[in-house]
PDB file of N, CA and C in Angstrom:
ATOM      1  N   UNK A   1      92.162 -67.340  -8.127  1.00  0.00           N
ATOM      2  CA  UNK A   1      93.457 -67.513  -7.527  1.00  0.00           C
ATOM      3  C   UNK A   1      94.443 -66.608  -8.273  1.00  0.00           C
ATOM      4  N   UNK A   2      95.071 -65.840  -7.402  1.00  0.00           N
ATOM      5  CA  UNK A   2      95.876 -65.144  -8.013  1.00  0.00           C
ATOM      6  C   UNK A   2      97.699 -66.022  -8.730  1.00  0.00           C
ATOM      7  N   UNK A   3      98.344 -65.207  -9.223  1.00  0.00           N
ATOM      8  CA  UNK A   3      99.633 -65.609  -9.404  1.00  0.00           C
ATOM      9  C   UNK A   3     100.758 -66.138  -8.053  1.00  0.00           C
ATOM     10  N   UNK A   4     100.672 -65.120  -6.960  1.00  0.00           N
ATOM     11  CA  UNK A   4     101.388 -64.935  -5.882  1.00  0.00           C
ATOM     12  C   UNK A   4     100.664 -66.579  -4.966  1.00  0.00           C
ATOM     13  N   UNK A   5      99.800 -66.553  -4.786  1.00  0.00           N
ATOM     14  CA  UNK A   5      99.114 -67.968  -4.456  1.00  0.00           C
ATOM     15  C   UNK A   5      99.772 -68.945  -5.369  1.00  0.00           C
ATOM     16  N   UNK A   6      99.718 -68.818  -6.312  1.00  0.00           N
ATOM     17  CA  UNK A   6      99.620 -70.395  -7.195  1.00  0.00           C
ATOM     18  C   UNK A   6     101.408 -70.670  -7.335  1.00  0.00           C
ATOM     19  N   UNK A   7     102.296 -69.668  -7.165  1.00  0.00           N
ATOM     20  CA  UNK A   7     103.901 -69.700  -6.820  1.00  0.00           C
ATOM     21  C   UNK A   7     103.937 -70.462  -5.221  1.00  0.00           C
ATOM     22  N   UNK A   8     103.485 -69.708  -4.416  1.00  0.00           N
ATOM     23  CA  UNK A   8     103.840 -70.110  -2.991  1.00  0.00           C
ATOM     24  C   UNK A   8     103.584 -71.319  -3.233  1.00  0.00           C
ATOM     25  N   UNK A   9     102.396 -71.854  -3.498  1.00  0.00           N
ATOM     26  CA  UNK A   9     101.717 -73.362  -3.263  1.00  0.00           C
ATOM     27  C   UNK A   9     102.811 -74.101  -4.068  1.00  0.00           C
ATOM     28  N   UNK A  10     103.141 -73.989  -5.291  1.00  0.00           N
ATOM     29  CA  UNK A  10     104.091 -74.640  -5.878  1.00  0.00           C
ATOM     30  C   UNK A  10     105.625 -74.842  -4.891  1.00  0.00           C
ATOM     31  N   UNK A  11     105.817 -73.791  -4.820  1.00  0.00           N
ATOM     32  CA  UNK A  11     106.869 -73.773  -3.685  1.00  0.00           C
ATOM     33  C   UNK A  11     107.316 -74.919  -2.646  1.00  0.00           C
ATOM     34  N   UNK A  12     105.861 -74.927  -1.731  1.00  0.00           N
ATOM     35  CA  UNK A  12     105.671 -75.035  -0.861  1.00  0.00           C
ATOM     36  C   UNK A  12     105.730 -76.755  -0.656  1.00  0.00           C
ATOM     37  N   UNK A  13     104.917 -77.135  -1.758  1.00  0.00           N
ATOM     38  CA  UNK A  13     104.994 -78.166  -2.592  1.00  0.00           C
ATOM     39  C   UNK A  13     106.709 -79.118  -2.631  1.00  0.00           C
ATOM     40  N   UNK A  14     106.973 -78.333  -3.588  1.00  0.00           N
ATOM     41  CA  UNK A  14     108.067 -78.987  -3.853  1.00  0.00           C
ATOM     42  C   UNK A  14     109.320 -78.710  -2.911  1.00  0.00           C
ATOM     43  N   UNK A  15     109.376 -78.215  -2.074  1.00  0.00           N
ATOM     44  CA  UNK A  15     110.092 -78.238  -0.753  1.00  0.00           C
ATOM     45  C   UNK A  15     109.609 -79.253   0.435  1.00  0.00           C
ATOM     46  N   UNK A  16     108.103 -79.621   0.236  1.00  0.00           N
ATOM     47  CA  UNK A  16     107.962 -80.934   0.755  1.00  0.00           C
ATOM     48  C   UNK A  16     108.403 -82.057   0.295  1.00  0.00           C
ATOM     49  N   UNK A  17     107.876 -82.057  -1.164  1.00  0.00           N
ATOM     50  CA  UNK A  17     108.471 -83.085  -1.799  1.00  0.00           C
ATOM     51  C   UNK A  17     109.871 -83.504  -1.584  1.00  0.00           C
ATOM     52  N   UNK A  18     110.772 -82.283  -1.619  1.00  0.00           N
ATOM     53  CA  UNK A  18     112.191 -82.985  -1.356  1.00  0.00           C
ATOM     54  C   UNK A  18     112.651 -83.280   0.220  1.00  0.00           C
ATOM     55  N   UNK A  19     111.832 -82.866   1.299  1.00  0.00           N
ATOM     56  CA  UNK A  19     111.944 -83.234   2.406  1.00  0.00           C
ATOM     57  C   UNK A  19     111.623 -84.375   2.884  1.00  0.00           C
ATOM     58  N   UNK A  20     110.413 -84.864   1.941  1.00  0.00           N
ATOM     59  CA  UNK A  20     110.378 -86.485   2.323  1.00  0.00           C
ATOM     60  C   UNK A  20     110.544 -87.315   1.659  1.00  0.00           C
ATOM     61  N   UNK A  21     111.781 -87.112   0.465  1.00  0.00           N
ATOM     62  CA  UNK A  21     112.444 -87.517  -0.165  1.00  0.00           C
ATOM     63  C   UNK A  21     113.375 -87.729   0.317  1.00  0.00           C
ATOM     64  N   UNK A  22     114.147 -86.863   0.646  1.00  0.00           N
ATOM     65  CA  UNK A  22     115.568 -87.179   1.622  1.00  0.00           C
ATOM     66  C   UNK A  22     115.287 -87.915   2.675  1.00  0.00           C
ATOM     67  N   UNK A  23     114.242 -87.963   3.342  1.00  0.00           N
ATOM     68  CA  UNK A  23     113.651 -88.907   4.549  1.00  0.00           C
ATOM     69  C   UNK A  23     113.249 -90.329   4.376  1.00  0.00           C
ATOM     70  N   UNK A  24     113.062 -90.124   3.304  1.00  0.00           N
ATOM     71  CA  UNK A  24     112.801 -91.758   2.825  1.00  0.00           C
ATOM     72  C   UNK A  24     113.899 -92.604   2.213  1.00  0.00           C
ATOM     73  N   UNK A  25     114.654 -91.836   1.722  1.00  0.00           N
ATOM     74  CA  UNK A  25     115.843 -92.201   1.444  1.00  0.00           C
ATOM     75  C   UNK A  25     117.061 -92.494   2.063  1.00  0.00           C
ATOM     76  N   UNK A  26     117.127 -92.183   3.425  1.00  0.00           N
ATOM     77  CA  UNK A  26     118.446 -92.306   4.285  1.00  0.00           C
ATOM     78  C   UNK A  26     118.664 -93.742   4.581  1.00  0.00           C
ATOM     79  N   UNK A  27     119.747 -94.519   4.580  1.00  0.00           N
ATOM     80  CA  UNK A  27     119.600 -95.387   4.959  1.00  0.00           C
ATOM     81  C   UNK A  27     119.776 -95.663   6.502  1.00  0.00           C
ATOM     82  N   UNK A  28     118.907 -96.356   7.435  1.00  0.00           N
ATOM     83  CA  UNK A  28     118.743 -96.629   8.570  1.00  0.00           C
ATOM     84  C   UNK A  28     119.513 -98.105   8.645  1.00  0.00           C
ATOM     85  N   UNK A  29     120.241 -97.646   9.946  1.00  0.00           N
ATOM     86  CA  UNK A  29     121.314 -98.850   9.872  1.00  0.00           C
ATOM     87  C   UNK A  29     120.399-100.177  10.339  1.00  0.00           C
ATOM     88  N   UNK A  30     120.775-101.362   9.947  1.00  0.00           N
ATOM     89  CA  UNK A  30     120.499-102.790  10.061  1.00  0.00           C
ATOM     90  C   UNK A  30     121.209-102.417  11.988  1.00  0.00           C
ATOM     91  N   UNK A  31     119.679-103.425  12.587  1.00  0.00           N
ATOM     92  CA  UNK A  31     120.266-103.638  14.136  1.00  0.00           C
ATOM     93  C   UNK A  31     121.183-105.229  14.141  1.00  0.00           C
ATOM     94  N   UNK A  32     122.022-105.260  14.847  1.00  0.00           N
ATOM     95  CA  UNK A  32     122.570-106.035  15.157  1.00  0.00           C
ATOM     96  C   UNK A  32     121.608-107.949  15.040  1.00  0.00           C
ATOM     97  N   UNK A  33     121.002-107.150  15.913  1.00  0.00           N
ATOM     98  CA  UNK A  33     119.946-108.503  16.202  1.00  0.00           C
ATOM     99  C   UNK A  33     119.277-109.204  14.978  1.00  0.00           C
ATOM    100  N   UNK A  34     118.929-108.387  14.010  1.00  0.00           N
ATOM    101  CA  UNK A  34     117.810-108.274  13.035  1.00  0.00           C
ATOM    102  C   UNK A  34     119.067-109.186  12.049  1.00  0.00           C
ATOM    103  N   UNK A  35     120.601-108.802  12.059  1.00  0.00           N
ATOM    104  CA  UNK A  35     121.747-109.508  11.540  1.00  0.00           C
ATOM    105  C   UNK A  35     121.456-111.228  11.616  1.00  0.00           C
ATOM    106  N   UNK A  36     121.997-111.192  12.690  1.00  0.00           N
ATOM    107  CA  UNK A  36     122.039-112.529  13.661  1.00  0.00           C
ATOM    108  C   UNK A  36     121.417-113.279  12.909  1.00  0.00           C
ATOM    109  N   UNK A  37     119.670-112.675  13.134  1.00  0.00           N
ATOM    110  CA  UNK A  37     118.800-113.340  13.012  1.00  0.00           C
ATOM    111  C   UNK A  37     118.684-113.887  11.527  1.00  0.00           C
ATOM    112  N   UNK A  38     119.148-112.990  10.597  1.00  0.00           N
ATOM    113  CA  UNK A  38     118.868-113.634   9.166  1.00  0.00           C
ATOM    114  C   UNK A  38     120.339-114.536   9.196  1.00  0.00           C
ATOM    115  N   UNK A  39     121.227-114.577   9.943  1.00  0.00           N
ATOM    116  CA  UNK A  39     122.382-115.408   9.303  1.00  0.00           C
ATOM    117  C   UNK A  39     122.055-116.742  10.551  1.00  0.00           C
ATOM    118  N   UNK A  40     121.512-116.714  11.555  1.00  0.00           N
ATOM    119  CA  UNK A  40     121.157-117.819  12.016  1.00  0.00           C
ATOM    120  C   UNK A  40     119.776-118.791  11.060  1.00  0.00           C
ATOM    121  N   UNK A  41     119.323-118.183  10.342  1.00  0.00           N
ATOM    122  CA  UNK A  41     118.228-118.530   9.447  1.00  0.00           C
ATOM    123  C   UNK A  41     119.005-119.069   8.582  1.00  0.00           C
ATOM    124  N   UNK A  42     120.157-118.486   8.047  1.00  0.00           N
ATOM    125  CA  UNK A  42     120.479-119.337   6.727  1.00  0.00           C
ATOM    126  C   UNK A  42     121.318-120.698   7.162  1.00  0.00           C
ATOM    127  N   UNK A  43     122.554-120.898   8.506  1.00  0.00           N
ATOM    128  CA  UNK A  43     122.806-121.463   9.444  1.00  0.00           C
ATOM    129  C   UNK A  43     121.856-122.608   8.861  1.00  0.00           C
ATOM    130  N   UNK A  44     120.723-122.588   9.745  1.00  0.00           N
ATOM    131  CA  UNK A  44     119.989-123.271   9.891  1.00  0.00           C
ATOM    132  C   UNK A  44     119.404-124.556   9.156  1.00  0.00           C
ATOM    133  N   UNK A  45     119.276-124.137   7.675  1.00  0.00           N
ATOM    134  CA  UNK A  45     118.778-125.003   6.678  1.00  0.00           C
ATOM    135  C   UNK A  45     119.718-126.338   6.622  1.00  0.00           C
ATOM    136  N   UNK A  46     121.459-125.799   7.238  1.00  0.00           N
ATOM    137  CA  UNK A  46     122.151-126.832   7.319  1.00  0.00           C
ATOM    138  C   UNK A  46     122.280-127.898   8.622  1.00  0.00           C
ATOM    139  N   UNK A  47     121.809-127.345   9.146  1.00  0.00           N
ATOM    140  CA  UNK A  47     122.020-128.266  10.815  1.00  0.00           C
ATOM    141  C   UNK A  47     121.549-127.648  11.265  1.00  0.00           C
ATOM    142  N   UNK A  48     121.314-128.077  12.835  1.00  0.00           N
ATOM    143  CA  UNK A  48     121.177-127.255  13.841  1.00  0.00           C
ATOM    144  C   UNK A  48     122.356-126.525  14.634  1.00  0.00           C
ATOM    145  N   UNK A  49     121.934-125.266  15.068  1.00  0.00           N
ATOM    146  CA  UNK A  49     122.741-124.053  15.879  1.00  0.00           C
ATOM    147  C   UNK A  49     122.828-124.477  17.081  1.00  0.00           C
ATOM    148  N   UNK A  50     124.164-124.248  17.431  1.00  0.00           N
ATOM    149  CA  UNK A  50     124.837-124.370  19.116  1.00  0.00           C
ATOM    150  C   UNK A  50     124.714-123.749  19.980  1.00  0.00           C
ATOM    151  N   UNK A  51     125.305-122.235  18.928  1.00  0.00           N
ATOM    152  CA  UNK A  51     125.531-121.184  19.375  1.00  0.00           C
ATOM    153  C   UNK A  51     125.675-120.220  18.654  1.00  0.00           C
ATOM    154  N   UNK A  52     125.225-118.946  19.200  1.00  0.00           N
ATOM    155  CA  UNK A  52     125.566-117.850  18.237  1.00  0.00           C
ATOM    156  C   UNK A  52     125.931-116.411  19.212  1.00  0.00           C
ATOM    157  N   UNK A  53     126.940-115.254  18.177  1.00  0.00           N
ATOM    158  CA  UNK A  53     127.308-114.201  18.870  1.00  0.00           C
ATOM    159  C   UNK A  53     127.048-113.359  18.247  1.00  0.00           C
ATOM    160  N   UNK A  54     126.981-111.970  18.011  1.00  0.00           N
ATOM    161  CA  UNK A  54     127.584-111.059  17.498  1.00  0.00           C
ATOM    162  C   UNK A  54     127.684-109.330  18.073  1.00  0.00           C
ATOM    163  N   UNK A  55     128.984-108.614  17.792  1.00  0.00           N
ATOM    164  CA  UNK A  55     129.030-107.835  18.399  1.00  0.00           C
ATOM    165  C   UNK A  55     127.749-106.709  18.145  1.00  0.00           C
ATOM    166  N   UNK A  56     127.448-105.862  19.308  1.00  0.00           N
ATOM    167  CA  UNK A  56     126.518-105.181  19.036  1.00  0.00           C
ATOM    168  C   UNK A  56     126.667-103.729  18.414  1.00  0.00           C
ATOM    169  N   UNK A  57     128.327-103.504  18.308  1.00  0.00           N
ATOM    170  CA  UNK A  57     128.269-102.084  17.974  1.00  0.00           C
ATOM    171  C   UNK A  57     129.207-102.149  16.874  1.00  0.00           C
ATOM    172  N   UNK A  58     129.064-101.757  15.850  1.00  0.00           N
ATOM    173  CA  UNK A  58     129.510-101.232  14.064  1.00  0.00           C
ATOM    174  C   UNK A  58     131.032-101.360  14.253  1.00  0.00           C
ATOM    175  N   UNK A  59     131.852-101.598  13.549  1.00  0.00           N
ATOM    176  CA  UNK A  59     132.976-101.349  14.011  1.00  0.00           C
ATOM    177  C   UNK A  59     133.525-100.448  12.523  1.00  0.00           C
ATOM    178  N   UNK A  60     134.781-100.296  12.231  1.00  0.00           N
ATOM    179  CA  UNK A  60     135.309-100.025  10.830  1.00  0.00           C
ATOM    180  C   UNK A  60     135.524-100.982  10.029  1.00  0.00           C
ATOM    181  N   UNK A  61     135.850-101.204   8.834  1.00  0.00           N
ATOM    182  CA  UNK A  61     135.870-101.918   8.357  1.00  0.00           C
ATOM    183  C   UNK A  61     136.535-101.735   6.325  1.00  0.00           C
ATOM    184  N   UNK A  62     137.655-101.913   6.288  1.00  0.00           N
ATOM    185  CA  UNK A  62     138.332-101.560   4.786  1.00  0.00           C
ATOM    186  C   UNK A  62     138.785-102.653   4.285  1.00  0.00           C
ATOM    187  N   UNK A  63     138.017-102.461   3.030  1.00  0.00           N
ATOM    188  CA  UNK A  63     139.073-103.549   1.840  1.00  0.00           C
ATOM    189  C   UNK A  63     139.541-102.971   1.083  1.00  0.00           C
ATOM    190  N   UNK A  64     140.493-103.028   0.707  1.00  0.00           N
ATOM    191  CA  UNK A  64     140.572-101.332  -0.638  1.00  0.00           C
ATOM    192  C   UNK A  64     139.759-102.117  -1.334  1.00  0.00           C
ATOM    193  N   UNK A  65     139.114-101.062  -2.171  1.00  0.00           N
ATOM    194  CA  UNK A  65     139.697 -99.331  -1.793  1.00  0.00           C
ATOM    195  C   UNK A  65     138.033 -99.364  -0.797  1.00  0.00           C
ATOM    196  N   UNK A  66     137.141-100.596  -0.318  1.00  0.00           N
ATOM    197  CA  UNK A  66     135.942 -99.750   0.526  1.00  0.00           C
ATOM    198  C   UNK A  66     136.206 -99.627   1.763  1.00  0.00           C
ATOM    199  N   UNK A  67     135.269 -99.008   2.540  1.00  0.00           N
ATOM    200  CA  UNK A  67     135.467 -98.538   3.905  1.00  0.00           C
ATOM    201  C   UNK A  67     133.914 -98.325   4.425  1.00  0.00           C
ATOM    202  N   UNK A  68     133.438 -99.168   5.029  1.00  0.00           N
ATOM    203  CA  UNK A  68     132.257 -99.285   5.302  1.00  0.00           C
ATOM    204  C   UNK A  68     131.880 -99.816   7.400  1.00  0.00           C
ATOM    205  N   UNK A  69     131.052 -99.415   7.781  1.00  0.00           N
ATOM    206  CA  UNK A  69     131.051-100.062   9.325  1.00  0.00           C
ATOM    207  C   UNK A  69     129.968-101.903   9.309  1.00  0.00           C
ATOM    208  N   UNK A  70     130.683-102.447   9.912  1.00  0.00           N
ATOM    209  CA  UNK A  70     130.272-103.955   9.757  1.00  0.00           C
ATOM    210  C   UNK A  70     130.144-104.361  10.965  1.00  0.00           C
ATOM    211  N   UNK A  71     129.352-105.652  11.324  1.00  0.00           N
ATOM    212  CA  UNK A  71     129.015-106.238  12.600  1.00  0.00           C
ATOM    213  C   UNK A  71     129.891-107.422  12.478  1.00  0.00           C
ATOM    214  N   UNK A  72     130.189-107.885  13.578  1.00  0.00           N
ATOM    215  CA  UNK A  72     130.889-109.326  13.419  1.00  0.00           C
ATOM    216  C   UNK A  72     130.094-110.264  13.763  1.00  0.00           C
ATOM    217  N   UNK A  73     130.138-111.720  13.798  1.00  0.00           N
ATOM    218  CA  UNK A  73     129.636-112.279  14.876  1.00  0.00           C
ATOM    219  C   UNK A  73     129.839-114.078  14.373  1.00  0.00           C
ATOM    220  N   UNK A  74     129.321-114.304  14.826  1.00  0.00           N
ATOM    221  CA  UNK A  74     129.740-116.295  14.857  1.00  0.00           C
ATOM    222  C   UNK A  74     128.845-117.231  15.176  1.00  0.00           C
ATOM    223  N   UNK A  75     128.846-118.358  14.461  1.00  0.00           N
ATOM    224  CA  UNK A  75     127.736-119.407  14.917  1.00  0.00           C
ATOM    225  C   UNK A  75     128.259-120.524  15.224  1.00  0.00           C
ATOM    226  N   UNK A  76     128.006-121.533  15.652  1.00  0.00           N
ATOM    227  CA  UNK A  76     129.163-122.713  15.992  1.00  0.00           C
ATOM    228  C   UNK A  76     127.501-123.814  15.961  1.00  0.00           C
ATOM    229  N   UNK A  77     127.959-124.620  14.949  1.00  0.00           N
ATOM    230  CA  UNK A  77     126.627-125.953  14.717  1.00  0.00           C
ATOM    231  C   UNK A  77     127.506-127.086  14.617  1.00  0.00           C
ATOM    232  N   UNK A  78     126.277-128.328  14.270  1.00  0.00           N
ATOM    233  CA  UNK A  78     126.905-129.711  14.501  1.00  0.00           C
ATOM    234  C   UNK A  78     126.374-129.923  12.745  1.00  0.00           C
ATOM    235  N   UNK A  79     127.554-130.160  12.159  1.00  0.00           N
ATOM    236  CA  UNK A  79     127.103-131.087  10.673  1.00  0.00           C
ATOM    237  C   UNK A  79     127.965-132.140  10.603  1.00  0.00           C
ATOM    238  N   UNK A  80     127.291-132.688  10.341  1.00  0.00           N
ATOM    239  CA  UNK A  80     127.483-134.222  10.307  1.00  0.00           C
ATOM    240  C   UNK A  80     128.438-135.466  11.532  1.00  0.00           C
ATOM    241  N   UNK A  81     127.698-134.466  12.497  1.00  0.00           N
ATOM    242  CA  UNK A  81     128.006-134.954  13.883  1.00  0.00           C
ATOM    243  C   UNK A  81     129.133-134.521  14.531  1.00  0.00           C
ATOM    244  N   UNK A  82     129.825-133.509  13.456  1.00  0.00           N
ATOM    245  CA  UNK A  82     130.939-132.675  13.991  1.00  0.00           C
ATOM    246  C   UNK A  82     130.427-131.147  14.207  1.00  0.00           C
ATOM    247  N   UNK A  83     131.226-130.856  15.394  1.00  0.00           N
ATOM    248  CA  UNK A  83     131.121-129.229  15.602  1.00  0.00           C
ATOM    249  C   UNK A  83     132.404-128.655  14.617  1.00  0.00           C
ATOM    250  N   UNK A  84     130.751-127.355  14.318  1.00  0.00           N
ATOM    251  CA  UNK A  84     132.027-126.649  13.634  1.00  0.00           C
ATOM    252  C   UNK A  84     131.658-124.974  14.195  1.00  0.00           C
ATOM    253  N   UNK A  85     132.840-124.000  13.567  1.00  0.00           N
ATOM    254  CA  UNK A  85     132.474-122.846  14.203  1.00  0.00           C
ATOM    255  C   UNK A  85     133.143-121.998  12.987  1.00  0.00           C
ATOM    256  N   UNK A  86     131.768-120.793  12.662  1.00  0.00           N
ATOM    257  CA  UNK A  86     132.357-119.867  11.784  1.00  0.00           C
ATOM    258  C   UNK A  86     131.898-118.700  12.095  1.00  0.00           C
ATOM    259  N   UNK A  87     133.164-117.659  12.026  1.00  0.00           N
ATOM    260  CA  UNK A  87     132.331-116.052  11.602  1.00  0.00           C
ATOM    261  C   UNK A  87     132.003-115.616  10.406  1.00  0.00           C
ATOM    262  N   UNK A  88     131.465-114.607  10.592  1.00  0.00           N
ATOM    263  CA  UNK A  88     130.866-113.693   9.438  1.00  0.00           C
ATOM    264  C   UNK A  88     131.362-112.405   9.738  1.00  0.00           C
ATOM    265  N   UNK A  89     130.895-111.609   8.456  1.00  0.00           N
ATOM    266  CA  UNK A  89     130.993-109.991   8.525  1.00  0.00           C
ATOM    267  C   UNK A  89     130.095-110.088   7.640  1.00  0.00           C
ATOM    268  N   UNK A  90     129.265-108.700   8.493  1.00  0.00           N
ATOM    269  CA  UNK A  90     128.050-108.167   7.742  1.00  0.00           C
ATOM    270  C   UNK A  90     128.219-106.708   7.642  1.00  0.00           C
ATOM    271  N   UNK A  91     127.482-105.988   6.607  1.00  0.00           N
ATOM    272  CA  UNK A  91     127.639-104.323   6.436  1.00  0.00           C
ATOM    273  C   UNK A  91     126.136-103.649   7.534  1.00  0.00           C
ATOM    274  N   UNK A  92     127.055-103.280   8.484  1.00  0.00           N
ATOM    275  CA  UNK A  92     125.881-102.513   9.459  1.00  0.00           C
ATOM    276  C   UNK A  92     124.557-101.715   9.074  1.00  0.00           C
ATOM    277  N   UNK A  93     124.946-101.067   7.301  1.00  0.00           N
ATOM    278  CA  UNK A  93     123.935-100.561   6.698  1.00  0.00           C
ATOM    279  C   UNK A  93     123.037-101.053   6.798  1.00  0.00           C
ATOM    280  N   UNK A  94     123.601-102.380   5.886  1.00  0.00           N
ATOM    281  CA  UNK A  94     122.020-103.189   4.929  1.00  0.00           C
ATOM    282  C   UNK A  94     122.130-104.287   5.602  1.00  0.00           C
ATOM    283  N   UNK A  95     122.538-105.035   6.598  1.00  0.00           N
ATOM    284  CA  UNK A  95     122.652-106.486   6.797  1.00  0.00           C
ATOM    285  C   UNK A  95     123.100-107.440   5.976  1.00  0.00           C
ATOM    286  N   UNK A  96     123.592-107.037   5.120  1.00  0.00           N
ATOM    287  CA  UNK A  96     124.177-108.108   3.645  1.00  0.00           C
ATOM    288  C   UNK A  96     125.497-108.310   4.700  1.00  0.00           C
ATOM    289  N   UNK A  97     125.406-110.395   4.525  1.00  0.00           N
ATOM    290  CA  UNK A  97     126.862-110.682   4.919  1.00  0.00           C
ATOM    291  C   UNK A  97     127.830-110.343   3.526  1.00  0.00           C
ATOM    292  N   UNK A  98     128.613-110.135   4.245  1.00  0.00           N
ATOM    293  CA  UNK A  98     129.950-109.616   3.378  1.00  0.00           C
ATOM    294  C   UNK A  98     131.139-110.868   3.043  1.00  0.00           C
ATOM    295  N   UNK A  99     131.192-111.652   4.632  1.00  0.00           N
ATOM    296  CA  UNK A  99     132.356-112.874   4.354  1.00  0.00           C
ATOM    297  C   UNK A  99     131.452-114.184   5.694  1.00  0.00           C
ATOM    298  N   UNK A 100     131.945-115.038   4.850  1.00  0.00           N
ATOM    299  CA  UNK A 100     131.674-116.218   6.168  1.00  0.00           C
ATOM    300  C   UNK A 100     132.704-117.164   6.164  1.00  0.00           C
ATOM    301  N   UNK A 101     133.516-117.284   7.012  1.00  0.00           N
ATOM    302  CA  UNK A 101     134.837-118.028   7.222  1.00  0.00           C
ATOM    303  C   UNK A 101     134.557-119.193   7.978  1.00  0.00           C
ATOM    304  N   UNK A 102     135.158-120.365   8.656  1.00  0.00           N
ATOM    305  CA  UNK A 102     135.376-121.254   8.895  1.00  0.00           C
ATOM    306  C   UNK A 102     136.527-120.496  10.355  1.00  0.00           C
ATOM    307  N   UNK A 103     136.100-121.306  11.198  1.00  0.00           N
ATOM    308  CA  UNK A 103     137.683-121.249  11.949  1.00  0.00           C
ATOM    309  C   UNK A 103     138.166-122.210  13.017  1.00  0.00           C
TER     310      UNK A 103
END
């Protein structure tokens, strides 16, 4: 094997390497649904669910100083024989709820 071979291959190499590096790394946004579904799960352990919403498309979203796109959405259950109804905000990224309010 010459020199000119054993450069390219290296090359070639490590220009893959960082291509599916950056590919593996992007973050792919959390679907809406896939949301829901883990905050109707946690919901759950406390009562049973009535109802549930949430919007399907990212919206904006700032606290200072962040600025991130978030899903909204709401569950409305019965504890302790009363209805109650709360939203959330979740980060569209990762699905991490962010707030869960009462209203």
């Amino acid at each position: 094997m010459n020199w000119k071979t054993f450069l390219a291959g290296i090359a070639i190499g490590a220009a893959a390497g960082y291509a599916v590096n950056e590919t593996v790394h992007q973050t792919v946004p959390t679907s809406a649904d896939s949301v829901l579904s883990k905050v109707k799960k946690a919901f759950k352990e406390n009562g049973p669910i009535d109802g549930s919403w949430i919007q399907m498309a990212a919206e904006d979203y700032e606290k200072y100083p962040f600025k991130t796109k978030v899903y909204r959405g709401g569950i409305s259950m019965t504890e302790g024989g009363e209805k109650k109804q709360y939203e959330f905000i979740a980060d569209a990224k990762t699905g991490i709820v962010l707030d869960v309010y009462p209203i």
